[in-house]
C-alpha atoms as a PDB file:
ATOM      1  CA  UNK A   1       3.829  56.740  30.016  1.00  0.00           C
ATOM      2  CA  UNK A   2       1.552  55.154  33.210  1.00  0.00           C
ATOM      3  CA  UNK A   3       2.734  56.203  36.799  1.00  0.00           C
ATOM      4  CA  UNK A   4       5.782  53.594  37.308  1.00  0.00           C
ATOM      5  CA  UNK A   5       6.987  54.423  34.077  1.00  0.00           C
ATOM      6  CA  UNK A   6       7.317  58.469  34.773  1.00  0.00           C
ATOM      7  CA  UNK A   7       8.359  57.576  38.564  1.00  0.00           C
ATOM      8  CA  UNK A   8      11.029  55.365  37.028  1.00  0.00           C
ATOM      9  CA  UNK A   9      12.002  58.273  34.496  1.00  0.00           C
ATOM     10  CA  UNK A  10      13.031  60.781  37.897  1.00  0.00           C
ATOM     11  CA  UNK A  11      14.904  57.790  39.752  1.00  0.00           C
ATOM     12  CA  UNK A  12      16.979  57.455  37.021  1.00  0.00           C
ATOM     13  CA  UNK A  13      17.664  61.002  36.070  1.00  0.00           C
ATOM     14  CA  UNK A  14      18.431  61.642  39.696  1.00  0.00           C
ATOM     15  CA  UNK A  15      20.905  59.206  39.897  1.00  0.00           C
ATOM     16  CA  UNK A  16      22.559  60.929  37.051  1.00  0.00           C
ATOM     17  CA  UNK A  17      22.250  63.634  38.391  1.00  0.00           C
ATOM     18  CA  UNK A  18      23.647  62.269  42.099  1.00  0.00           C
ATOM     19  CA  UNK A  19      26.929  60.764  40.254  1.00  0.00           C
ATOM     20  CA  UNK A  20      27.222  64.372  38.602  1.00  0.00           C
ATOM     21  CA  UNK A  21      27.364  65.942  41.758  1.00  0.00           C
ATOM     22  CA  UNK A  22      30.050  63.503  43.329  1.00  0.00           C
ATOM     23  CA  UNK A  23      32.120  64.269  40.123  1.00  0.00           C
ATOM     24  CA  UNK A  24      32.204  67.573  40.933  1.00  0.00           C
ATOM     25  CA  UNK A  25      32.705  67.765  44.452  1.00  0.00           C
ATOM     26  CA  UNK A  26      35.840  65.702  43.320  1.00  0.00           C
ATOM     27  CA  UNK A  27      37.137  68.292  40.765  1.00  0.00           C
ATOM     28  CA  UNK A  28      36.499  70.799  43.274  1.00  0.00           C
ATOM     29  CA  UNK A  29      33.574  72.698  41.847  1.00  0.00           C
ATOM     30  CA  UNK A  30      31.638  72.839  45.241  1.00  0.00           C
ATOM     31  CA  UNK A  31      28.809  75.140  43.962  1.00  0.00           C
ATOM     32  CA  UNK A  32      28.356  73.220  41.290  1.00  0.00           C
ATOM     33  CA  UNK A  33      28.502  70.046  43.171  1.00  0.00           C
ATOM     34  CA  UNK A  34      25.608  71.198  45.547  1.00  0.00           C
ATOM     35  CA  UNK A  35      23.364  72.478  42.913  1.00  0.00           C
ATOM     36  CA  UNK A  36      23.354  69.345  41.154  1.00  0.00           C
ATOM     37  CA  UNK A  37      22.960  67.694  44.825  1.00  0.00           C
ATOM     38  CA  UNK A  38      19.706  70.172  44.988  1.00  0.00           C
ATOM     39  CA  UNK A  39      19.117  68.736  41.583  1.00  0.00           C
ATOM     40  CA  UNK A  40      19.163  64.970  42.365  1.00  0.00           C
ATOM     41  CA  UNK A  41      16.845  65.343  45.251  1.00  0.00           C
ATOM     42  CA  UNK A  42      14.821  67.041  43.520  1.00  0.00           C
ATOM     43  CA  UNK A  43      13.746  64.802  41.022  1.00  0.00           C
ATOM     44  CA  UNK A  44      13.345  62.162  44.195  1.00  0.00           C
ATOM     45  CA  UNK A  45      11.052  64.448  45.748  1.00  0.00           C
ATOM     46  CA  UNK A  46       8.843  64.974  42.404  1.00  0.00           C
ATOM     47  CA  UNK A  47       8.963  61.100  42.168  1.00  0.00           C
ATOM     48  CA  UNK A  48       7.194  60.986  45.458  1.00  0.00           C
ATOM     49  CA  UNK A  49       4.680  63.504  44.975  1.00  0.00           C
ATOM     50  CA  UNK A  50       3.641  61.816  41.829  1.00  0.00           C
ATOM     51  CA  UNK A  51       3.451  58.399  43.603  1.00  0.00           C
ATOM     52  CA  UNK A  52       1.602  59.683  46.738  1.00  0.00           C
ATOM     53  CA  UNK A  53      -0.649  62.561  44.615  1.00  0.00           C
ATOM     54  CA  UNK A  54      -1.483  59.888  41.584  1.00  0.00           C
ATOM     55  CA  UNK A  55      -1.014  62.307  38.980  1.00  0.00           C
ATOM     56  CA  UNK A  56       1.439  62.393  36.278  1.00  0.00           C
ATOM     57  CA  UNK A  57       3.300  65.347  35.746  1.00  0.00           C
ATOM     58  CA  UNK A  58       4.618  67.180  38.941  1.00  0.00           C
ATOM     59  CA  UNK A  59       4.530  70.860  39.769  1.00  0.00           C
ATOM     60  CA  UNK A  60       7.035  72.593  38.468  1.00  0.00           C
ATOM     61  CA  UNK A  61       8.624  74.148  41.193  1.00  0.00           C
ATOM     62  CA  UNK A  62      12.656  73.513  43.055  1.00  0.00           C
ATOM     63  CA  UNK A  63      10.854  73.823  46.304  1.00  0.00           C
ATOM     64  CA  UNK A  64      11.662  70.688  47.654  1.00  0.00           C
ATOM     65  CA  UNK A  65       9.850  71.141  50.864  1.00  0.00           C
ATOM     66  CA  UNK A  66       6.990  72.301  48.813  1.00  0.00           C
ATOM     67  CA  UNK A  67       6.758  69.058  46.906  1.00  0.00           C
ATOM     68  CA  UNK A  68       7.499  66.810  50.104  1.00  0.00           C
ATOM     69  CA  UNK A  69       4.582  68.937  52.032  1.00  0.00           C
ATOM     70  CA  UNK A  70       1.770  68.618  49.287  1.00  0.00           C
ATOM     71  CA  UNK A  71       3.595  64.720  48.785  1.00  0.00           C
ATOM     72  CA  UNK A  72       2.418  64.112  52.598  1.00  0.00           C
ATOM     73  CA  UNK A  73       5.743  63.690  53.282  1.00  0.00           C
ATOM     74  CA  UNK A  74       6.604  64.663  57.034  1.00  0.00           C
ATOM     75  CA  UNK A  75      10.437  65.313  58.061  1.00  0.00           C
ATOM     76  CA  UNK A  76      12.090  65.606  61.198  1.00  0.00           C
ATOM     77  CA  UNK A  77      13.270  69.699  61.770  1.00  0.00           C
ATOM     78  CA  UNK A  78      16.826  68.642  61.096  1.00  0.00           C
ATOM     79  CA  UNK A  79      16.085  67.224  57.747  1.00  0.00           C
ATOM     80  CA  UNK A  80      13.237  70.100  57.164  1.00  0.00           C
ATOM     81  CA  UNK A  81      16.163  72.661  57.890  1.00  0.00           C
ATOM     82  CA  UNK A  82      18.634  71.037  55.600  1.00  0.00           C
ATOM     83  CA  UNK A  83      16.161  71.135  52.571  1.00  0.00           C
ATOM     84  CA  UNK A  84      16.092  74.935  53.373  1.00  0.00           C
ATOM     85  CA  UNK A  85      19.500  75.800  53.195  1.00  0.00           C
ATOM     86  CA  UNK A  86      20.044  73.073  49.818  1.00  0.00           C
ATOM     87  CA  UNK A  87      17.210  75.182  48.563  1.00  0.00           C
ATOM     88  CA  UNK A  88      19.706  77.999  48.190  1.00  0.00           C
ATOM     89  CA  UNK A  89      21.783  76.115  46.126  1.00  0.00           C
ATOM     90  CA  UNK A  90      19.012  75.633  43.220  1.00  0.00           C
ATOM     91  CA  UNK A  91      17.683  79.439  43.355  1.00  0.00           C
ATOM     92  CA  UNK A  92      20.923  81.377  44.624  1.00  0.00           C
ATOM     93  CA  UNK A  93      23.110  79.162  41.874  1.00  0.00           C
ATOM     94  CA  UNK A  94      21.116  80.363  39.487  1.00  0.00           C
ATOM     95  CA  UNK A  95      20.777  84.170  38.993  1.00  0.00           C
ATOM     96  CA  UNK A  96      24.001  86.308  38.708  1.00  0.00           C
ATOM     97  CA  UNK A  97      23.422  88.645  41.480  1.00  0.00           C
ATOM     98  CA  UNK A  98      23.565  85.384  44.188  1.00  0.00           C
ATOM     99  CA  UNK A  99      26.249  83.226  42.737  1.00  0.00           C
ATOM    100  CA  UNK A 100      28.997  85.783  43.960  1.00  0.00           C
ATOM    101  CA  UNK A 101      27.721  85.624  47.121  1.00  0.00           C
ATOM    102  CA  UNK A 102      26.872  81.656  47.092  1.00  0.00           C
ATOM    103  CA  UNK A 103      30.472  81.263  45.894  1.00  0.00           C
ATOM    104  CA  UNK A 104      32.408  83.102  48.977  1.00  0.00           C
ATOM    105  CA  UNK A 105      30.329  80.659  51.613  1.00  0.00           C
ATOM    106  CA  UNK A 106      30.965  77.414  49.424  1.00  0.00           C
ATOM    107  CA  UNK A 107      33.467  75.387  50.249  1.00  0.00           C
ATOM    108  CA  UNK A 108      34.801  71.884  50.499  1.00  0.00           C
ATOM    109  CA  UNK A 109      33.972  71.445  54.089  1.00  0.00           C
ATOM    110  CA  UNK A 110      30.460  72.704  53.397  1.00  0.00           C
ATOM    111  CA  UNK A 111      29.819  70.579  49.963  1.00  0.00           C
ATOM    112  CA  UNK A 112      31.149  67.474  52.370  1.00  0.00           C
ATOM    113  CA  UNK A 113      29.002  67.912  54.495  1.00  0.00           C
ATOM    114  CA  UNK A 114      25.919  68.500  52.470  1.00  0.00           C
ATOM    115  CA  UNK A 115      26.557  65.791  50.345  1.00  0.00           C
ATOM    116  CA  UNK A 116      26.470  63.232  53.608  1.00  0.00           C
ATOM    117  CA  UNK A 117      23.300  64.698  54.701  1.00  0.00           C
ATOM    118  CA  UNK A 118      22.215  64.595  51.277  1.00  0.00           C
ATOM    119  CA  UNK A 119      23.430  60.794  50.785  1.00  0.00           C
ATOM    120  CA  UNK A 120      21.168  59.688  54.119  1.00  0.00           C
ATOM    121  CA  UNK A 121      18.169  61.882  53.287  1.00  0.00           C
ATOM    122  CA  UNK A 122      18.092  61.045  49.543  1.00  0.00           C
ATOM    123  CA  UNK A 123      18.052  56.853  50.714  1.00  0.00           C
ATOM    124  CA  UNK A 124      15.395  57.574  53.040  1.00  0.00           C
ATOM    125  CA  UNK A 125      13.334  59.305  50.449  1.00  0.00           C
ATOM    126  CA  UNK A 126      13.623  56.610  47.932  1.00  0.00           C
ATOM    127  CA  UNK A 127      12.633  54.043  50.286  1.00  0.00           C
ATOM    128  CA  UNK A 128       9.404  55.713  50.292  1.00  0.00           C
ATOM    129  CA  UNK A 129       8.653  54.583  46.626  1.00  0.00           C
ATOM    130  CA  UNK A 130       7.212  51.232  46.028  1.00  0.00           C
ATOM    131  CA  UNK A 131       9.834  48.619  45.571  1.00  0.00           C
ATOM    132  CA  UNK A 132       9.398  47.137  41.983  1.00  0.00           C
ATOM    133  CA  UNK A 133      11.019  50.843  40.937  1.00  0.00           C
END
């Protein structure tokens, strides 16, 4: 696969990803929701750092202010912030000992919330990628 091709491939799969997340913030899985949110944006922000770094296969770390940093990528503090906490989502969903705790602070006013932010930052980010993807 060239560049566009692979760039293409983590569009795609986060937009699967994105509608996955809405479907579950509707059935009222909220930690669910928000680590498939994580998930989307993810795959945006490995997208990027493929496009900006010209290599083909991105690192594989969740970090997503990791791959925006080494993508050259600069964010306003708000947006750097929110990354943070969503990073919680993809590491704290995860491993037994977290999701407990994860699941007491998650919510529907908190996976509303993300998911906005989420929506606007996620746009931005794509519009970052050349347009012919």
């Amino acid at each position: 696969m060239n560049k566009e091709e692979i760039i293409s491939h983590w569009i795609t799969s986060s937009r699967e990803d994105w509608k996955t997340a809405r479907e579950l913030y509707e059935s009222k899985r909220y930690l669910h929701a928000l680590f498939f949110v994580h998930l989307s944006i993810e795959k945006v922000c490995k997208a990027l750092w493929i496009e900006k770094r010209g290599e083909a296969v991105a690192p594989f770390t969740h970090n997503l202010l990791r791959l925006l940093n080494e993508a050259g990528i600069e964010l306003e503090e708000k947006n750097s912030q929110f990354l943070a906490d969503l990073n919680k989502f993809q590491i704290e969903g995860r491993y037994p000992d977290y999701v407990s705790n994860i699941y007491k602070v998650t919510n529907r006013k908190l996976a509303s919330n993300y998911l906005e932010q989420a929506k606007a930052l996620r746009k931005w980010l794509i519009k970052k990628l050349p347009s012919n993807l």
